[in-house]
N, C-alpha and C. Protein backbone atom coordinates (compact mmCIF):
# COMPACT_ATOMS: atom_id res chain seq x y z
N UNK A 1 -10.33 45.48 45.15
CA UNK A 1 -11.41 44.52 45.26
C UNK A 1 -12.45 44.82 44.19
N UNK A 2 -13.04 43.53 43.43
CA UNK A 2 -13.76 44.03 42.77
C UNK A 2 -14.86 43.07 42.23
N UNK A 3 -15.99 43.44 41.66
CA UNK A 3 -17.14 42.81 41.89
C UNK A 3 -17.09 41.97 40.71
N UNK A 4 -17.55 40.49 40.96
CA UNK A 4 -17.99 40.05 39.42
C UNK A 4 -19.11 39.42 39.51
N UNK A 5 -19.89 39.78 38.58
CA UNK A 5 -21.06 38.89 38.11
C UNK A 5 -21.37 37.85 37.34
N UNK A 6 -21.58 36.62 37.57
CA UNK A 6 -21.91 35.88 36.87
C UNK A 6 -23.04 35.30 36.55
N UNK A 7 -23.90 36.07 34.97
CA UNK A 7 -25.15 35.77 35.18
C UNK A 7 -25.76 34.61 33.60
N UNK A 8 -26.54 33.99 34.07
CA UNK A 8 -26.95 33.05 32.82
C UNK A 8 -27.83 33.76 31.92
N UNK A 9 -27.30 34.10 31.09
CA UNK A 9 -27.94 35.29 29.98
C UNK A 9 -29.02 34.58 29.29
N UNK A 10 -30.27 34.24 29.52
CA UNK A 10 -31.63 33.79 28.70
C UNK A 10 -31.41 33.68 26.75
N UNK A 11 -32.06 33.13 26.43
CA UNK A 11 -32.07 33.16 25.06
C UNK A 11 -33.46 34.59 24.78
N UNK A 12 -32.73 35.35 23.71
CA UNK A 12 -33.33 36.36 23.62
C UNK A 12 -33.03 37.50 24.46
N UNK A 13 -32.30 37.34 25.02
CA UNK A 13 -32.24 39.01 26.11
C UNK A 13 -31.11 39.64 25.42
N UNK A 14 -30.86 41.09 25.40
CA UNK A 14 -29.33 41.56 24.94
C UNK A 14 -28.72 41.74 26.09
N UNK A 15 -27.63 41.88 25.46
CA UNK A 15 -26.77 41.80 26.68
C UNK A 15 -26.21 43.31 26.87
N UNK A 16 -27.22 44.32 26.85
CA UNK A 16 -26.93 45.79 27.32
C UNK A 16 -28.11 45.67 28.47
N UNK A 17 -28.08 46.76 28.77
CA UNK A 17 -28.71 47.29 29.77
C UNK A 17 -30.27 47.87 29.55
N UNK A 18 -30.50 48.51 28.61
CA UNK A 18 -31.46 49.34 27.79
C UNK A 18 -31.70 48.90 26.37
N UNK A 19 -33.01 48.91 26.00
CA UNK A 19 -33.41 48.99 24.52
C UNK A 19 -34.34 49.40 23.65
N UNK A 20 -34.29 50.53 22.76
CA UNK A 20 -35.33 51.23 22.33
C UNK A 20 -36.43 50.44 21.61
N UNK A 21 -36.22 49.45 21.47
CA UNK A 21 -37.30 48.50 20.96
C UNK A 21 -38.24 47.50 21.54
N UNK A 22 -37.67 47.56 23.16
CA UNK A 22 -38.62 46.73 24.06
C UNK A 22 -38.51 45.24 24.31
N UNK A 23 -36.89 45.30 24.00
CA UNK A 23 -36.38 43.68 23.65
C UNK A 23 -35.77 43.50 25.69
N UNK A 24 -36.14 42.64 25.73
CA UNK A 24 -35.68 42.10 26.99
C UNK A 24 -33.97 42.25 27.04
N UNK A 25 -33.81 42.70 28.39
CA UNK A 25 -31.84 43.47 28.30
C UNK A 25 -31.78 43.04 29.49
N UNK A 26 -30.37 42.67 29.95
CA UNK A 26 -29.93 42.64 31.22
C UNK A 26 -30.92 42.98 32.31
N UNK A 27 -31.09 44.42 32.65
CA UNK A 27 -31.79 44.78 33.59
C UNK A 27 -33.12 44.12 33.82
N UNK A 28 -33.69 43.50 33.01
CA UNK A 28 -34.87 42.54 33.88
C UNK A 28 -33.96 41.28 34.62
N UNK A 29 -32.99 41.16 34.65
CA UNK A 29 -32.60 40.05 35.55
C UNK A 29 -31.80 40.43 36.34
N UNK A 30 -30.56 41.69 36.15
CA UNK A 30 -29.83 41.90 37.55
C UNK A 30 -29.83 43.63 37.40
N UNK A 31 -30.05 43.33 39.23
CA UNK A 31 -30.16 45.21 39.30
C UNK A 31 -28.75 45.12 40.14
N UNK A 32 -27.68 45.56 39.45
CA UNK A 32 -26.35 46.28 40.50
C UNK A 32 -26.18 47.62 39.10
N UNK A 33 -25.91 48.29 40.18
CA UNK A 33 -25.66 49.44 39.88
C UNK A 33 -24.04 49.95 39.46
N UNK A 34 -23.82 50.65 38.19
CA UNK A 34 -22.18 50.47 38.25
C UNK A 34 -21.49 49.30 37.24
N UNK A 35 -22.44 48.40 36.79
CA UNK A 35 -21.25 47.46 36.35
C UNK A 35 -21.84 47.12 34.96
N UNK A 36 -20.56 46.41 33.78
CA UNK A 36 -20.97 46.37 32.53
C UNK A 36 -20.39 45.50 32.33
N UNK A 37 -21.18 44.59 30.73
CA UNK A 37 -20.74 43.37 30.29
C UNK A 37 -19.12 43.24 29.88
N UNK A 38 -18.49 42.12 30.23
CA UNK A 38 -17.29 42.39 30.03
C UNK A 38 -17.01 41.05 28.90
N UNK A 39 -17.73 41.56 27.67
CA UNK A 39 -17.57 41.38 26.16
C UNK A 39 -18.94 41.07 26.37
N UNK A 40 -20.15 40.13 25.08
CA UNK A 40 -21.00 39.90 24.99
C UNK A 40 -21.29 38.76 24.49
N UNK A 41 -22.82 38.32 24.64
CA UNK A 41 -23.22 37.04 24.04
C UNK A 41 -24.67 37.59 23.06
N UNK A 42 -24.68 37.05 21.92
CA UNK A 42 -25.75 37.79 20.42
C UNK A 42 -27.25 37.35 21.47
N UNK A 43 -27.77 38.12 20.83
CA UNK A 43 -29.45 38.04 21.31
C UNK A 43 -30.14 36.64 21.29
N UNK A 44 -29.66 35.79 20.35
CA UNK A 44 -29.95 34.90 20.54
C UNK A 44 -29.19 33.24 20.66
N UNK A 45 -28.06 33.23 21.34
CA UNK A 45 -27.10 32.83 22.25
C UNK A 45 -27.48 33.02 23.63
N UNK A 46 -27.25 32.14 24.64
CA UNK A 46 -27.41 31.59 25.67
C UNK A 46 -26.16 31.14 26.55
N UNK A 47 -26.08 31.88 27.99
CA UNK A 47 -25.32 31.50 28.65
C UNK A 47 -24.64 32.47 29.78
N UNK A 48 -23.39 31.62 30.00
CA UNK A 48 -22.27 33.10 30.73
C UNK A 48 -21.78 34.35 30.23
N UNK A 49 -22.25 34.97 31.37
CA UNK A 49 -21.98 36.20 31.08
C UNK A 49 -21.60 36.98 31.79
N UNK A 50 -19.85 37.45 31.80
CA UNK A 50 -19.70 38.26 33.24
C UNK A 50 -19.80 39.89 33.12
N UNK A 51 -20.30 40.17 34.08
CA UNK A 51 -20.13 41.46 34.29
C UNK A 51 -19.49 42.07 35.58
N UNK A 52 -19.37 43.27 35.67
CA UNK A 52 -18.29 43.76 36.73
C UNK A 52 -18.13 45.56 36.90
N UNK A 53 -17.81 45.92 38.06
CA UNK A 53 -17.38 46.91 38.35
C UNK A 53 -16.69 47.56 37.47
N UNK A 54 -15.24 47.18 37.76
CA UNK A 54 -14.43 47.07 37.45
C UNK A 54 -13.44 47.03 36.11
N UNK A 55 -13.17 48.81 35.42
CA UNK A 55 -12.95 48.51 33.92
C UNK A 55 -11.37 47.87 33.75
N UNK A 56 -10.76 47.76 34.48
CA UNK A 56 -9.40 47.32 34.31
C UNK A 56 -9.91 45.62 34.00
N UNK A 57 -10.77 45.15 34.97
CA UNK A 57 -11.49 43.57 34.88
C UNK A 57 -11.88 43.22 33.50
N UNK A 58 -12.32 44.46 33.44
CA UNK A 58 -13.48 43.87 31.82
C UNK A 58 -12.29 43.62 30.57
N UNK A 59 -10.84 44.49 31.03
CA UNK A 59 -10.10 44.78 29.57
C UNK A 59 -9.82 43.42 29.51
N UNK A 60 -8.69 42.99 30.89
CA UNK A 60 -8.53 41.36 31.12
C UNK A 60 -9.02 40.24 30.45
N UNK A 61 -10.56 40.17 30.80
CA UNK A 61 -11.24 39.67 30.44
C UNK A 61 -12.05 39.58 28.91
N UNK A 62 -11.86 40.93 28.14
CA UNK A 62 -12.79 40.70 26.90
C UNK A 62 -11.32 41.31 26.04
N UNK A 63 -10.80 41.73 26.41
CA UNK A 63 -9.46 41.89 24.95
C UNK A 63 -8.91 40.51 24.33
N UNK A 64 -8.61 40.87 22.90
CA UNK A 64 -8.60 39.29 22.53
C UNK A 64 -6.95 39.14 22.78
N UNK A 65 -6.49 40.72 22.95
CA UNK A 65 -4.92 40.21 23.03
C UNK A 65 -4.45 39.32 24.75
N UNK A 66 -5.91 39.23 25.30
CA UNK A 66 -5.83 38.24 26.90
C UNK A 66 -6.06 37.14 26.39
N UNK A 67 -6.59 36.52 25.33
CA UNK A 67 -6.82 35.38 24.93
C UNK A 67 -7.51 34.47 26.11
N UNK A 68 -8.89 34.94 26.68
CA UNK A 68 -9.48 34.18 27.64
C UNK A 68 -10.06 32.98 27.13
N UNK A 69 -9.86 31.63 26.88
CA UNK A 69 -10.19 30.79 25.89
C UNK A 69 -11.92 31.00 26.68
N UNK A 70 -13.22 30.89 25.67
CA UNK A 70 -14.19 30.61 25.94
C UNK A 70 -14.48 29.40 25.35
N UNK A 71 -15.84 28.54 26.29
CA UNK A 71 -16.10 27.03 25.97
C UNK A 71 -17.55 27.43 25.56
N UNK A 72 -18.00 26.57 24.51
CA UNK A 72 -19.72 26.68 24.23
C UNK A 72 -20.12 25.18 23.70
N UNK A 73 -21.24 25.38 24.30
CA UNK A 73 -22.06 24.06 23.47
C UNK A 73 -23.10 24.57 22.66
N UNK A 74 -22.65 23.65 20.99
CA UNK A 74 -23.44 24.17 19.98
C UNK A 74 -24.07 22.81 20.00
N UNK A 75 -25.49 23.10 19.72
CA UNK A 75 -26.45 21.49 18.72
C UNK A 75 -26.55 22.71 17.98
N UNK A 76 -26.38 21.44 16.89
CA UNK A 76 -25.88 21.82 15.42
C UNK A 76 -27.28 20.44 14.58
N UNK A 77 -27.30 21.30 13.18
CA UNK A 77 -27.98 20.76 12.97
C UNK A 77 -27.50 19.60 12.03
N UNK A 78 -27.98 18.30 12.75
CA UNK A 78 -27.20 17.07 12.15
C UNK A 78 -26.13 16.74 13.11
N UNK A 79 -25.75 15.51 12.80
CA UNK A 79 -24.70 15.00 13.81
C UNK A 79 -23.39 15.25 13.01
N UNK A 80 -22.14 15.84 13.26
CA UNK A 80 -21.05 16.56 12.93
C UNK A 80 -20.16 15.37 12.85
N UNK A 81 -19.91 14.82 11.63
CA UNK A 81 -18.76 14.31 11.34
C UNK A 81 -17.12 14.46 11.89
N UNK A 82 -16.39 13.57 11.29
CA UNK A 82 -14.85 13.40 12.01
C UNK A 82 -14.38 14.40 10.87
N UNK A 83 -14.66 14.52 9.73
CA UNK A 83 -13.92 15.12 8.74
C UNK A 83 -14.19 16.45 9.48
N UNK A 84 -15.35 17.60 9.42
CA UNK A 84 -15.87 18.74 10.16
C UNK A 84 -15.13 18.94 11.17
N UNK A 85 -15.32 17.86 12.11
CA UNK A 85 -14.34 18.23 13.39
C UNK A 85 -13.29 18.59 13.26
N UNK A 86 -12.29 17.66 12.49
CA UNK A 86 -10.56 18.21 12.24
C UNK A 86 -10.67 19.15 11.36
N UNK A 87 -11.93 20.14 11.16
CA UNK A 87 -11.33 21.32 10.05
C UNK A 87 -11.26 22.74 11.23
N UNK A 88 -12.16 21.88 12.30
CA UNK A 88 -12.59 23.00 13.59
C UNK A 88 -11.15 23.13 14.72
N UNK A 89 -10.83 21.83 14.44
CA UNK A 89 -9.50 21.54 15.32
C UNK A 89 -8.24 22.48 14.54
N UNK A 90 -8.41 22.42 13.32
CA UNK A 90 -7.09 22.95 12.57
C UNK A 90 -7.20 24.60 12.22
N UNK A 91 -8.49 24.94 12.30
CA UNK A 91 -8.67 26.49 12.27
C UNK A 91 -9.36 26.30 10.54
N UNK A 92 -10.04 27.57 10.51
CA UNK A 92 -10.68 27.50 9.12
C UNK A 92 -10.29 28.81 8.63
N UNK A 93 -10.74 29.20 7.26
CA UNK A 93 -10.59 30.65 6.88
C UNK A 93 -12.10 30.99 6.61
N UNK A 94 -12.74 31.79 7.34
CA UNK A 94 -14.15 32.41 7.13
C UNK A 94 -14.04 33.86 6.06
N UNK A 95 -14.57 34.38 6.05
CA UNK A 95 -14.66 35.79 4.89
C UNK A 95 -13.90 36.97 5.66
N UNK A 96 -13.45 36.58 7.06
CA UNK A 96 -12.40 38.23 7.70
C UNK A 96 -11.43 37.01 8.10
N UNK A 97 -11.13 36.14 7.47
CA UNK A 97 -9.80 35.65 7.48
C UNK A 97 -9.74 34.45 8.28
N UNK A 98 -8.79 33.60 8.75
CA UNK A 98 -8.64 32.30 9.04
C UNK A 98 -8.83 32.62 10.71
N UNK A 99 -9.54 31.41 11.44
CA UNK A 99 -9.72 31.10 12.46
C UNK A 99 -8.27 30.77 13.32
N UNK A 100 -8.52 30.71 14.70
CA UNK A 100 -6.99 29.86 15.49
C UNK A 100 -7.70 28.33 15.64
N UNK A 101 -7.00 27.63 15.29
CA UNK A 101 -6.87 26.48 15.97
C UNK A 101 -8.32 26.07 17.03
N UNK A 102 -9.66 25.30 16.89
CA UNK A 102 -10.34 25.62 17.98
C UNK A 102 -10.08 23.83 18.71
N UNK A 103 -10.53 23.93 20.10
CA UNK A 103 -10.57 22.84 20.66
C UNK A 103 -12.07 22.26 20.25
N UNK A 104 -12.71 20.85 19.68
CA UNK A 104 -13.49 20.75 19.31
C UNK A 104 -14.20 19.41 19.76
N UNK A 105 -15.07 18.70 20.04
CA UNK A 105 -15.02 17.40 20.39
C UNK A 105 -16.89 17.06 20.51
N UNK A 106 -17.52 16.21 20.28
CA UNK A 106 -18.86 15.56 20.02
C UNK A 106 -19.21 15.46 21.64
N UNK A 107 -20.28 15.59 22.28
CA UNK A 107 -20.68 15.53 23.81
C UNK A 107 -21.88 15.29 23.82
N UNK A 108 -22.56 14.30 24.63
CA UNK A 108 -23.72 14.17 24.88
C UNK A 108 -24.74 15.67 24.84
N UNK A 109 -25.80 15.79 25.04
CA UNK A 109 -26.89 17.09 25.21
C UNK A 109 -26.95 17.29 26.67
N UNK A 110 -25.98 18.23 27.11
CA UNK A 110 -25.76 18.67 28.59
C UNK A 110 -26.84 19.09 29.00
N UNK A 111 -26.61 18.96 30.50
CA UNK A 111 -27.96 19.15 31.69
C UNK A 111 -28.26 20.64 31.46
N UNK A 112 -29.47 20.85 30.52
CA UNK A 112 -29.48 22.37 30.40
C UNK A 112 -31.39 22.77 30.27
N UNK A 113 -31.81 23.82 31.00
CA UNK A 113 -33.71 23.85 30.68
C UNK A 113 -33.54 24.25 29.05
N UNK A 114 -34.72 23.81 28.66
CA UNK A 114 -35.62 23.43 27.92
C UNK A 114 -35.34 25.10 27.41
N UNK A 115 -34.87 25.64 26.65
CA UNK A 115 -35.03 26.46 25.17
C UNK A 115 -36.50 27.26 25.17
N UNK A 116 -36.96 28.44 25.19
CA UNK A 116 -38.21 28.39 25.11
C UNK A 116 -37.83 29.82 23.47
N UNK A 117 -38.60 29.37 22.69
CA UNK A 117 -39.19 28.20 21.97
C UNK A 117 -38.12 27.39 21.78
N UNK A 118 -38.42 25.80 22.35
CA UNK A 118 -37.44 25.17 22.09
C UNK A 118 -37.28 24.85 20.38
N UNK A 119 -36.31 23.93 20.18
CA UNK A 119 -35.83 23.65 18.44
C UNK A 119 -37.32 22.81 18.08
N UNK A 120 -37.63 23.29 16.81
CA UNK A 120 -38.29 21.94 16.48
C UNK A 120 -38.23 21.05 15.89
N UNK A 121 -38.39 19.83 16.41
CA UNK A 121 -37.96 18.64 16.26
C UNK A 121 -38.72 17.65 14.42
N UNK A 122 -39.80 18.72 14.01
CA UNK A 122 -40.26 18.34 12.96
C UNK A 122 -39.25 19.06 11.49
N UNK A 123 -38.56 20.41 12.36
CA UNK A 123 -37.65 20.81 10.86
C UNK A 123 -35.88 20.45 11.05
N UNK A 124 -36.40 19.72 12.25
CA UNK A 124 -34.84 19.58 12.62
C UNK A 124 -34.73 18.31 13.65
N UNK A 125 -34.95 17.36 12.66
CA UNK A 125 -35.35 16.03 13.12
C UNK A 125 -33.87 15.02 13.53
N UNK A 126 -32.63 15.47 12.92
CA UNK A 126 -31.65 15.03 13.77
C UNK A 126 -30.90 16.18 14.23
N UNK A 127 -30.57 16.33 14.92
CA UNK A 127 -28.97 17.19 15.73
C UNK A 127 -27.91 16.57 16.54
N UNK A 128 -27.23 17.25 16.98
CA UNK A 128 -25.78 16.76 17.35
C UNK A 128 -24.92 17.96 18.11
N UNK A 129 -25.03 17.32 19.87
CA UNK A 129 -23.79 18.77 20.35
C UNK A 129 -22.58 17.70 20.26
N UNK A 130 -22.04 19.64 20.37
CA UNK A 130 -20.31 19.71 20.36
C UNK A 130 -20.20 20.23 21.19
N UNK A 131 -18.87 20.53 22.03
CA UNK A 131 -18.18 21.40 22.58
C UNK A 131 -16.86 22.05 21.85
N UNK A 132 -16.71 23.28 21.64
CA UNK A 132 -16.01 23.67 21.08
C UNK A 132 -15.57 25.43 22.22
N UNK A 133 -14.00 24.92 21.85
CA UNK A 133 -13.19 25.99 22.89
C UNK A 133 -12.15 27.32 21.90
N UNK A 134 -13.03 28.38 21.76
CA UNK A 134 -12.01 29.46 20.91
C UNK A 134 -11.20 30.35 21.78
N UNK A 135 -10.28 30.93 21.64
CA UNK A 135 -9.45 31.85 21.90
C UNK A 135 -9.76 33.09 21.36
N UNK A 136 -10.72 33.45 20.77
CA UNK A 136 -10.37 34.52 20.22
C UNK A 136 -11.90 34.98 20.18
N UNK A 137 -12.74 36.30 19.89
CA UNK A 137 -14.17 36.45 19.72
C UNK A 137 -14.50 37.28 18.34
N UNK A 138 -14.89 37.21 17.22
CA UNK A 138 -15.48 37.60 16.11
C UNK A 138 -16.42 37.60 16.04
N UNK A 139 -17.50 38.19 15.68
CA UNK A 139 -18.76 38.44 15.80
C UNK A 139 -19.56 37.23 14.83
N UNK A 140 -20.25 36.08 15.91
CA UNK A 140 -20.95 35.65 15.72
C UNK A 140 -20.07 34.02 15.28
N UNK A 141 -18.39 34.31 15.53
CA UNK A 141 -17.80 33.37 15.33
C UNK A 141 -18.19 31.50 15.64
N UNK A 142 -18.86 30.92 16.68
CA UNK A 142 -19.24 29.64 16.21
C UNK A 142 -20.09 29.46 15.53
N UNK A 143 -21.19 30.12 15.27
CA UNK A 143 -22.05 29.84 14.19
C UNK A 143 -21.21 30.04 13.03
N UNK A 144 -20.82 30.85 12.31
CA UNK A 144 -20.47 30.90 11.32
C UNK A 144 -19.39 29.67 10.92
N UNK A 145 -18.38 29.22 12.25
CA UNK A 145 -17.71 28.03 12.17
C UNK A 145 -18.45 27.01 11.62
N UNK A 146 -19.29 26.85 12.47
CA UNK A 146 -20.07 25.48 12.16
C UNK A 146 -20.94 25.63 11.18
N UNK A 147 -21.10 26.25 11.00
CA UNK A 147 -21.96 26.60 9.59
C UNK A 147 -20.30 26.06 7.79
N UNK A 148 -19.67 26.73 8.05
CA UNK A 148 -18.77 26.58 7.18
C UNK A 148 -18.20 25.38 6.92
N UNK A 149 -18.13 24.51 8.17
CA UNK A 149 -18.09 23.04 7.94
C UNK A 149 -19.34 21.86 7.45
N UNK A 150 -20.20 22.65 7.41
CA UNK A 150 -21.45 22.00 6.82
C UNK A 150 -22.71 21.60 8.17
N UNK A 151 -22.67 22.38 9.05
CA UNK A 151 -23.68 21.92 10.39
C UNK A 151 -23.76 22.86 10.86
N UNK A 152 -24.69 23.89 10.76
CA UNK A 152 -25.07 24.87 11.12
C UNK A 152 -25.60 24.90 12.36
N UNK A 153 -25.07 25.85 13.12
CA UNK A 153 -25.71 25.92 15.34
C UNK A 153 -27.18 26.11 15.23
N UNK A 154 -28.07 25.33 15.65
CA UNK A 154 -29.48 25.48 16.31
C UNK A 154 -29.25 26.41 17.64
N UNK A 155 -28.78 26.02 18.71
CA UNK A 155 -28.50 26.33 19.75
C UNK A 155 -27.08 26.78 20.17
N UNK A 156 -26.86 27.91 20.67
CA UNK A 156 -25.81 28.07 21.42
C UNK A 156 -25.56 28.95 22.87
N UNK A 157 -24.58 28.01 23.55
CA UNK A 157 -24.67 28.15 24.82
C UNK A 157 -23.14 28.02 25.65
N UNK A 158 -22.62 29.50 26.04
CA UNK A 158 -21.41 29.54 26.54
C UNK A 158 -21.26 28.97 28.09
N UNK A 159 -20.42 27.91 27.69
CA UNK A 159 -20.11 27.32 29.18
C UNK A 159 -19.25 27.81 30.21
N UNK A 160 -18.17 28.48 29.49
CA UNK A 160 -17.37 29.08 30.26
C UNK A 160 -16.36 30.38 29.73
N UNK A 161 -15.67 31.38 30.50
CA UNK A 161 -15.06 32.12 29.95
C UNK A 161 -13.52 31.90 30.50
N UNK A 162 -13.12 31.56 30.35
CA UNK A 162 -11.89 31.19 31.21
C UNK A 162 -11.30 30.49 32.27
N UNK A 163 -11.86 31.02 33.73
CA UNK A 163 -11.70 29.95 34.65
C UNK A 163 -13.13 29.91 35.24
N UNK A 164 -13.95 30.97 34.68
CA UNK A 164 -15.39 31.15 34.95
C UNK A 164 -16.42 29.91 34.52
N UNK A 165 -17.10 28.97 34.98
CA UNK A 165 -18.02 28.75 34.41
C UNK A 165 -19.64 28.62 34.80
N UNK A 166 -19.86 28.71 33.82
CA UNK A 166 -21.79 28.28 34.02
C UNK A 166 -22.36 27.75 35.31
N UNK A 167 -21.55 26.49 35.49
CA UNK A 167 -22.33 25.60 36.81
C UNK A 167 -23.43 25.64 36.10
N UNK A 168 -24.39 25.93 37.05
CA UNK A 168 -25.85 24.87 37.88
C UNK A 168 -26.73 26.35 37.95
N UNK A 169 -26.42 27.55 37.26
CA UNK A 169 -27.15 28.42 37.43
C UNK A 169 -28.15 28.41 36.14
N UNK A 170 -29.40 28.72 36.10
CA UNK A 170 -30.58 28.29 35.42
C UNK A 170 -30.64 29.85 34.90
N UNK A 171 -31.30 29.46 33.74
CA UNK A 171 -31.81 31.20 32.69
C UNK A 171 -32.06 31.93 33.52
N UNK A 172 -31.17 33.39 33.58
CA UNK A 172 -31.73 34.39 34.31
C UNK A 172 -31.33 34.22 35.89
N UNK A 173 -30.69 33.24 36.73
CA UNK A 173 -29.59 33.57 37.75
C UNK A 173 -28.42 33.93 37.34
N UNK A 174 -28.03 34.50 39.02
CA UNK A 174 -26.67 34.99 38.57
C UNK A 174 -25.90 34.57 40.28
N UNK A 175 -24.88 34.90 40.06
CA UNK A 175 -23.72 34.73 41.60
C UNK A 175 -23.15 35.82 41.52
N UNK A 176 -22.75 36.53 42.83
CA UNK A 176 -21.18 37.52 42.57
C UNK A 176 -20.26 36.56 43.52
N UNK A 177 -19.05 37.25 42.66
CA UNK A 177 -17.52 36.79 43.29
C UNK A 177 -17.15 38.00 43.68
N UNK A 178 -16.32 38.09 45.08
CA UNK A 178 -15.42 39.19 45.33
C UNK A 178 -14.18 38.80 44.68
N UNK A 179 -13.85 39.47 43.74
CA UNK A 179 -12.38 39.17 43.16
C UNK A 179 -11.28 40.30 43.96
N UNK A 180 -10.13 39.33 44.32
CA UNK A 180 -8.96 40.56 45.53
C UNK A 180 -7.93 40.44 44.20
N UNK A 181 -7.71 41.54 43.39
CA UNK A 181 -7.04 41.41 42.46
C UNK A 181 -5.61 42.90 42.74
N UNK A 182 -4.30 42.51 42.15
CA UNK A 182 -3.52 43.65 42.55
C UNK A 182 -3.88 44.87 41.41
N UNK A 183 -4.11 46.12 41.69
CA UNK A 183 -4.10 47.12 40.74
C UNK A 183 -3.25 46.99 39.33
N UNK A 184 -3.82 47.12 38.30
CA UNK A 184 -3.30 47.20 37.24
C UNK A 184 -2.45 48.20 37.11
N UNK A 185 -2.52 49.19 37.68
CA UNK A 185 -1.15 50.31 37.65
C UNK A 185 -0.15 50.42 38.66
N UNK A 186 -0.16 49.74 39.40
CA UNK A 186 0.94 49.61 40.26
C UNK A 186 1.89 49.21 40.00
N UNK A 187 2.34 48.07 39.01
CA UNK A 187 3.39 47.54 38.45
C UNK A 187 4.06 48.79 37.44
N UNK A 188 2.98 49.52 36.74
CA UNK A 188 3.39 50.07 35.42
C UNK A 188 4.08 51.89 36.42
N UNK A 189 3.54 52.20 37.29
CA UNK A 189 4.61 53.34 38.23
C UNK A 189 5.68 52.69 38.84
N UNK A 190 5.87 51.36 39.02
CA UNK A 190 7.12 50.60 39.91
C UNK A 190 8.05 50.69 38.35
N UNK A 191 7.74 50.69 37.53
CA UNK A 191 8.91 50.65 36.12
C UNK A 191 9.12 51.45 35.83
N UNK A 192 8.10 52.83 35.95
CA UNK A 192 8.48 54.18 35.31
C UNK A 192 9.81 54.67 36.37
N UNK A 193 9.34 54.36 37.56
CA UNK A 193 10.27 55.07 38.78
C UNK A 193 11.49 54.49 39.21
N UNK A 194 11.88 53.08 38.55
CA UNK A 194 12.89 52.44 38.37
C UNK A 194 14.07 53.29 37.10
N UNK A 195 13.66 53.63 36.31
CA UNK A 195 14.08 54.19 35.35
C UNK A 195 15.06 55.35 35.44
């Protein structure tokens, strides 16, 4: 059995626990004791974020060889063309090498609070969300996507990590799930002892 957290990570908070510089971290929003981010979202990215007991959970969950597809909504600055889109759909090559394949598609400005400081609307007088779905995590990977197609992320905000998502929880809530999951080593002594 094992614990998961699902908490809406604020814009600006890190996503550790502690910080020698006085930057807002996890711990002003959830006190459990025992449990760690299972991968991360940049300091200034917004959204889901699970955490957990549980290190067999976290490998599951943040190894890229699990391929947990994650969903985000970027406003980007400017409204994102059809050409842009099919370069996001087909995978790109950034400077540590070519992207997979992303799921990509134009979406209204989802039910989400207000940004504090929100964008401003005088240096960034049009924008445009997307939803876009990767498989894989590189540091800082949709911005730099959308940036490379010519529409650089104002905002970004992970909707989901797999079968996990966001909902209806506001900056700085969170939910736990009891997850009843079978031991990760139980299968791997049922093969050794077969042998």
């Amino acid at each position: 059995m094992s614990q998961l957290y699902l908490l809406h990570k604020p814009y600006r908070v890190l996503s550790q626990f502690r910080d020698d510089r006085g930057r807002a971290t996890l711990a002003d929003y959830l006190r459990a004791k025992g449990v760690y981010p299972a991968g991360r979202l940049d300091y200034d990215s917004e959204g889901l974020l699970l955490l957990t007991d549980d290190g067999g959970l976290i490998h599951r969950i943040a190894h890229p060889r699990h391929k947990q597809p994650k969903t985000y909504w970027a406003q980007l600055e400017g409204e994102i063309d059809d050409e842009a889109l099919a370069a996001l759909r087909q995978g790109i090559t950034l400077n540590d090498g070519p992207t997979r394949p992303a799921r990509a598609r134009r979406i209204a400005p989802p039910t989400v609070a207000e940004r504090t400081p929100p964008i401003d609307p005088r240096r960034h007088p049009r924008t445009g969300w997307i939803e876009l779905e990767i498989s894989e995590g590189r540091n800082r990977q949709v911005r730099r996507m959308t940036a490379h197609v010519g529409f650089p992320t104002l905002r970004l905000i992970r909707a989901a990590v797999g079968p996990w998502q966001l909902g209806d929880l506001a900056p700085g809530e969170w939910r736990r799930e009891t997850l009843h999951m079978p031991r990760t080593t139980r299968g791997k002594s049922r093969r050794r002892a077969a042998r």
